[in-house]
C-alpha atoms as a PDB file:
ATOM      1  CA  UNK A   1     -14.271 -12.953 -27.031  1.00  0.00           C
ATOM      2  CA  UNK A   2     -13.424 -15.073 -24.049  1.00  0.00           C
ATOM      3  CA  UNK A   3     -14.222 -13.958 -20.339  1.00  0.00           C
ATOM      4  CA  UNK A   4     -11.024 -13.331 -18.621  1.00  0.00           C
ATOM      5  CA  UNK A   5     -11.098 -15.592 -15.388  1.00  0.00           C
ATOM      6  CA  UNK A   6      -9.710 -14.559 -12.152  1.00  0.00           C
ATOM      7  CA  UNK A   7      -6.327 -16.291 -10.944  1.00  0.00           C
ATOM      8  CA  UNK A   8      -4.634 -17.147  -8.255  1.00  0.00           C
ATOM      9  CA  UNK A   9      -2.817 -13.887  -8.585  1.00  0.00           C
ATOM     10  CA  UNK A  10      -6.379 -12.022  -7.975  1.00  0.00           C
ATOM     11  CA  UNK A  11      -7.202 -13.705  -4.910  1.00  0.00           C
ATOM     12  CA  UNK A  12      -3.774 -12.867  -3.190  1.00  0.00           C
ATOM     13  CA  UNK A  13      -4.809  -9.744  -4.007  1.00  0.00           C
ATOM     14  CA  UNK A  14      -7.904  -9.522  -2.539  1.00  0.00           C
ATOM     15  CA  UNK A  15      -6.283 -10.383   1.123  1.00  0.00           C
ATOM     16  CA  UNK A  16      -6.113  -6.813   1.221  1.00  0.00           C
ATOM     17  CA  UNK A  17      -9.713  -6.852   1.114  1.00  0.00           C
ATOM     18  CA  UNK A  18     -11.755  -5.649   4.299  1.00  0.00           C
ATOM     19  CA  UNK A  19     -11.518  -2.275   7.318  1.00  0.00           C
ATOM     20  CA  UNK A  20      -7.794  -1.876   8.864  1.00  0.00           C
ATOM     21  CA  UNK A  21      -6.360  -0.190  11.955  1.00  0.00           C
ATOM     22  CA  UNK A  22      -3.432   0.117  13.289  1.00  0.00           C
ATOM     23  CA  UNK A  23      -0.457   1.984  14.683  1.00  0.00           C
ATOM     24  CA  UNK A  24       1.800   3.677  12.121  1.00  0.00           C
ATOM     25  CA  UNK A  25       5.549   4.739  13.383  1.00  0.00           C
ATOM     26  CA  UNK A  26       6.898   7.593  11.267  1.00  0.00           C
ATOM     27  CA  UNK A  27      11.170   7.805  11.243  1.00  0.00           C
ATOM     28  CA  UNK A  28      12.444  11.787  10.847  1.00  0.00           C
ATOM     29  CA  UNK A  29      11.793  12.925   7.541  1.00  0.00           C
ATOM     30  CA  UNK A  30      11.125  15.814   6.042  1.00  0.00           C
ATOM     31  CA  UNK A  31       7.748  15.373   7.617  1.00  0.00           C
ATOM     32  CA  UNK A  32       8.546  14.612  10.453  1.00  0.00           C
ATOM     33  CA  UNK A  33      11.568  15.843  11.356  1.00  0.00           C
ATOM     34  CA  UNK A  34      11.672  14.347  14.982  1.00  0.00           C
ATOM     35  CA  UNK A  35       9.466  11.217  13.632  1.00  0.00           C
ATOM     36  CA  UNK A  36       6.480  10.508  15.197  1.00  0.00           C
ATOM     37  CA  UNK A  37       3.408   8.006  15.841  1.00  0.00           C
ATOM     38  CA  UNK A  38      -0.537   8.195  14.107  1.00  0.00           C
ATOM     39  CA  UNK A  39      -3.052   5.924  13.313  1.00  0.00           C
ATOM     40  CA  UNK A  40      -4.142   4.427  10.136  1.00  0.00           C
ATOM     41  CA  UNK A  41      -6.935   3.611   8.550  1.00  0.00           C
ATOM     42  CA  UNK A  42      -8.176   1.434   5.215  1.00  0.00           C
ATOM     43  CA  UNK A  43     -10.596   0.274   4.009  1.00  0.00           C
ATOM     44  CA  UNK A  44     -10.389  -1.964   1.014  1.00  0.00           C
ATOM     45  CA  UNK A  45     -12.610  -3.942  -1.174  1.00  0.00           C
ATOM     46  CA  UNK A  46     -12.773  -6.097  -4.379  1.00  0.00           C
ATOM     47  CA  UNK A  47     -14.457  -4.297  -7.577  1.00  0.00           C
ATOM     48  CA  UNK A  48     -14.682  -5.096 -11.422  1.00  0.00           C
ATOM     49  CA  UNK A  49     -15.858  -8.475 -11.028  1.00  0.00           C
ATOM     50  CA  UNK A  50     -12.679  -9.113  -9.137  1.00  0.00           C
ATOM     51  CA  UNK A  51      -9.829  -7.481 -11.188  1.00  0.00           C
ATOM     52  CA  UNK A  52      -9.393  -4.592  -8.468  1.00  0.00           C
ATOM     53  CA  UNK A  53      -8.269  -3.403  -5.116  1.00  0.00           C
ATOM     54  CA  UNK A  54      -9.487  -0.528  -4.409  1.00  0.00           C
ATOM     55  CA  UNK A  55      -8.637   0.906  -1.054  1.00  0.00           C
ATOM     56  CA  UNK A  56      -9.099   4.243   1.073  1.00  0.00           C
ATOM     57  CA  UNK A  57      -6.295   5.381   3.487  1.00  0.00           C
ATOM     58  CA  UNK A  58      -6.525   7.874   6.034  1.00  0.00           C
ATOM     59  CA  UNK A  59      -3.585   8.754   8.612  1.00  0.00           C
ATOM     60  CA  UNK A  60      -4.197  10.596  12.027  1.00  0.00           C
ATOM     61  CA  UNK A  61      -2.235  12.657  14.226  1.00  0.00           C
ATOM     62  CA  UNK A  62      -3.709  13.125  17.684  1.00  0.00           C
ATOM     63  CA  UNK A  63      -7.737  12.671  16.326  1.00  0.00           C
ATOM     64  CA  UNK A  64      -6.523  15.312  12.998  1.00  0.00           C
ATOM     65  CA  UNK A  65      -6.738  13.632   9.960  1.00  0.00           C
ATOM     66  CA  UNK A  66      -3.054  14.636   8.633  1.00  0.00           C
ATOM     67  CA  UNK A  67      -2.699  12.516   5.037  1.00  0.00           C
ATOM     68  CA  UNK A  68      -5.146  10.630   2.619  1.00  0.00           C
ATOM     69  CA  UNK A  69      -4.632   8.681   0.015  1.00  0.00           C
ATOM     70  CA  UNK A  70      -7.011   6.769  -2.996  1.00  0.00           C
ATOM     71  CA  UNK A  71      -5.461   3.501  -4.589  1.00  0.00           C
ATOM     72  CA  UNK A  72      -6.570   0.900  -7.439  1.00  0.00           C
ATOM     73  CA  UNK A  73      -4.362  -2.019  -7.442  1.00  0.00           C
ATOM     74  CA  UNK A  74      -4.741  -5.036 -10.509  1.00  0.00           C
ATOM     75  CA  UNK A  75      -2.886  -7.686 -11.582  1.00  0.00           C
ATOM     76  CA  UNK A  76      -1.006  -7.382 -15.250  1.00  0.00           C
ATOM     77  CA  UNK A  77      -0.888 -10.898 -16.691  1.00  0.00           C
ATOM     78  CA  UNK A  78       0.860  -9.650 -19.859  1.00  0.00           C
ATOM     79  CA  UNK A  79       4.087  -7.835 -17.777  1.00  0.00           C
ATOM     80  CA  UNK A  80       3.491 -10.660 -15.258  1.00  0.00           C
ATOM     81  CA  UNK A  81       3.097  -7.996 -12.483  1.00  0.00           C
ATOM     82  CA  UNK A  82       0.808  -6.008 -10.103  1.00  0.00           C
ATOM     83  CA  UNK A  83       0.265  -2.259 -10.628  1.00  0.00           C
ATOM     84  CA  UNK A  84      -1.347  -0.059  -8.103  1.00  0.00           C
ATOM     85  CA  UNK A  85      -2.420   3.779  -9.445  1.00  0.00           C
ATOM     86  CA  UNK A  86      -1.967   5.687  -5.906  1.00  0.00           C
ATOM     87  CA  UNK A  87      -3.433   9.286  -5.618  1.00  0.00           C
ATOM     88  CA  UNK A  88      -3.019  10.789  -2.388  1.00  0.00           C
ATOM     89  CA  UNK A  89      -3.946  14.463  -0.246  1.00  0.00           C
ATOM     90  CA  UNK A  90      -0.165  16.248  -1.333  1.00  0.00           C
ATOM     91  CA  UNK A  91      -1.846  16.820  -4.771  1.00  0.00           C
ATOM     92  CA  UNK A  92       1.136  15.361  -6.581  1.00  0.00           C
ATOM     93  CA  UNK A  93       0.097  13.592  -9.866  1.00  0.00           C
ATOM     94  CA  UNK A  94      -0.882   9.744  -9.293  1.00  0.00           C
ATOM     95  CA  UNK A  95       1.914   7.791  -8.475  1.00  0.00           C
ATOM     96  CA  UNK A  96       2.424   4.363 -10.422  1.00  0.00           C
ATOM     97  CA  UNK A  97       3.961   0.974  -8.729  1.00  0.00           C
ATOM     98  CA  UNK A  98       4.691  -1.529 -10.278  1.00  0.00           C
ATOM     99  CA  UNK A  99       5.030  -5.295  -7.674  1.00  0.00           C
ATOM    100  CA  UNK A 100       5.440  -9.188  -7.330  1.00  0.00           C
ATOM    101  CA  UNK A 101       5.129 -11.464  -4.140  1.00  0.00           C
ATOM    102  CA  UNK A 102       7.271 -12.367  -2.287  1.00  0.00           C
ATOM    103  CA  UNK A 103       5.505 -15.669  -0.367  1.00  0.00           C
ATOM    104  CA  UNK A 104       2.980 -14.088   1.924  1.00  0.00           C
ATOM    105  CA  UNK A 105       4.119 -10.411   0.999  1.00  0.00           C
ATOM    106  CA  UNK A 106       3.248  -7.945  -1.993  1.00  0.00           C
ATOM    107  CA  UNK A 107       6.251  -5.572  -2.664  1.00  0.00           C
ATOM    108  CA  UNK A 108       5.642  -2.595  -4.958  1.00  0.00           C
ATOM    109  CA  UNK A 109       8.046   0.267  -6.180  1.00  0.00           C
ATOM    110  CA  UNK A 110       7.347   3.057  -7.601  1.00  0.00           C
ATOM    111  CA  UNK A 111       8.909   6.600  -8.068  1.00  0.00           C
ATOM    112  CA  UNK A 112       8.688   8.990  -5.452  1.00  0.00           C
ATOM    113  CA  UNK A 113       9.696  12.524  -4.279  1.00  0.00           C
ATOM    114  CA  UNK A 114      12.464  14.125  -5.998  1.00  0.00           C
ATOM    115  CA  UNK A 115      12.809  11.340  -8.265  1.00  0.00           C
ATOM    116  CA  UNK A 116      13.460   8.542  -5.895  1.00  0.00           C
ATOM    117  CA  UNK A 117      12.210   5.578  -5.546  1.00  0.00           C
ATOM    118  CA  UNK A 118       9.397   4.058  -2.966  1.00  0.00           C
ATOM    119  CA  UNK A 119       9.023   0.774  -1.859  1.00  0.00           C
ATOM    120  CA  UNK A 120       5.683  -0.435  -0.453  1.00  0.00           C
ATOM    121  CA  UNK A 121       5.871  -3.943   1.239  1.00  0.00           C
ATOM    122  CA  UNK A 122       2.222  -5.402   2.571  1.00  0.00           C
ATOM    123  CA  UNK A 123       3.281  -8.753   4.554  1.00  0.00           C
ATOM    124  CA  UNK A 124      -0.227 -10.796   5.159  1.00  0.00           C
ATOM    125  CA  UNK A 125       1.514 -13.813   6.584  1.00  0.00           C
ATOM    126  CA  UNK A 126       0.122 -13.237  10.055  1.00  0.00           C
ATOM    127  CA  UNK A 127      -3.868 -14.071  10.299  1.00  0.00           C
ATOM    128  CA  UNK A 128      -6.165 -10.680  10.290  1.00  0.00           C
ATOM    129  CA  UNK A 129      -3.243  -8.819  10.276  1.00  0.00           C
ATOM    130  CA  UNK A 130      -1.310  -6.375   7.655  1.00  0.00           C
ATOM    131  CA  UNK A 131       2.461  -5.045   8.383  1.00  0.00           C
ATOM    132  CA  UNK A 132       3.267  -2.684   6.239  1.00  0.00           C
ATOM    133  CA  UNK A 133       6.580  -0.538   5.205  1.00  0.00           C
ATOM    134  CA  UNK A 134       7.145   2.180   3.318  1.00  0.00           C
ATOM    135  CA  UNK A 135      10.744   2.784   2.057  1.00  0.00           C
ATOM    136  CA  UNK A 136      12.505   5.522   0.081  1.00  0.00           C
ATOM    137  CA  UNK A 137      15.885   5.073  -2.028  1.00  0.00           C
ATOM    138  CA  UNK A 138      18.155   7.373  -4.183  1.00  0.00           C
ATOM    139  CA  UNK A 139      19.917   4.402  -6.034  1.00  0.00           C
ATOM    140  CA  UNK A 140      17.393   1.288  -5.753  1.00  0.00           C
ATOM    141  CA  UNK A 141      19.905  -0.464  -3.476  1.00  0.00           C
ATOM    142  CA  UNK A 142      19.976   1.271  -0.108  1.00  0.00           C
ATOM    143  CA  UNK A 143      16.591   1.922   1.339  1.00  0.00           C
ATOM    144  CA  UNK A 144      15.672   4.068   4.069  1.00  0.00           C
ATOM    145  CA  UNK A 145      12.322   3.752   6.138  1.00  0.00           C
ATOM    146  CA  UNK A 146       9.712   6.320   6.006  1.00  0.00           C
ATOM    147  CA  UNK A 147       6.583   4.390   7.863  1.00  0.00           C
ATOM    148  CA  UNK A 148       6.196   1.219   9.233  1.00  0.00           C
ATOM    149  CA  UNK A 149       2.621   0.567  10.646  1.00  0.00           C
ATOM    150  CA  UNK A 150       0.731  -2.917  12.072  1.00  0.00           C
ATOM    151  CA  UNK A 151      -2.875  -2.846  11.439  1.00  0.00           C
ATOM    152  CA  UNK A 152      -5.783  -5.456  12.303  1.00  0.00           C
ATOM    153  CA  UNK A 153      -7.928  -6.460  10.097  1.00  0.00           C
ATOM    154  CA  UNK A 154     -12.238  -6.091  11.561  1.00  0.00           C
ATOM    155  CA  UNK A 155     -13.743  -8.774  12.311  1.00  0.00           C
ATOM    156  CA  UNK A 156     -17.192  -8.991  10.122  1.00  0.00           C
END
């Protein structure tokens, strides 16, 4: 049996690697019905020899810890695509994305509440930083924002 090796595809991945902060902006939603700000928190790291993101998200709301959230993100070379397993504090069954880039960002979609679908964009293109969005649609062509955050990336 050969040794899979790890591809380019792996090490785009892994720019999610490493201890992020940042501001998070949350529009009115269920929620949050007037919107609001918090702080996040991940940290991520490289595991099975490479194959895996596997990050640790926290959210706070003035110094309460409001939402957490478990991922494991790999790269599928048979479906040509990324797929992230996302578990999270609402203790809804795991949720499933499936993603591509998109140049210097990794867009996944996945199913969310009600049926709908989510859309999780991670743009890297800026150095040491991460913006992130997090979209919800009914019909996969209009997409609304739930959560748009900027986080920093520690230095080591």
């Amino acid at each position: 049996m050969d040794i899979p090796a790890l591809t380019e595809f792996h090490h785009q991945l892994a720019r999610g690697a490493g201890v992020w902060s940042g501001e998070e902006i949350m529009a009115p939603s269920s929620w949050a019905p007037e919107g609001a700000t918090a702080v996040g928190h991940t940290v991520a790291r490289m595991a099975l020899n490479g194959f895996a993101l596997i990050s640790d998200y926290r959210q706070e709301q003035d110094g309460e810890i409001t939402y957490e959230g478990h991922s494991v993100t790999t790269y599928n070379p048979d479906e040509e695509c990324y797929v992230m397993y996302w578990f999270d504090s609402m203790g809804s069954p795991a949720n499933v994305f499936l993603g591509h880039l998109e140049g210097d960002k990794l867009v996944m979609v996945g199913v969310g509440p009600d049926d709908s679908q989510m859309r999780n964009t991670s743009d890297y293109s800026e150095e040491s930083v991460m913006t992130f969005k997090s979209e919800v649609s009914s019909d996969g062509n209009e997409w609304k924002t739930l959560l748009e955050g900027r986080y920093v990336k520690a230095k080591t």
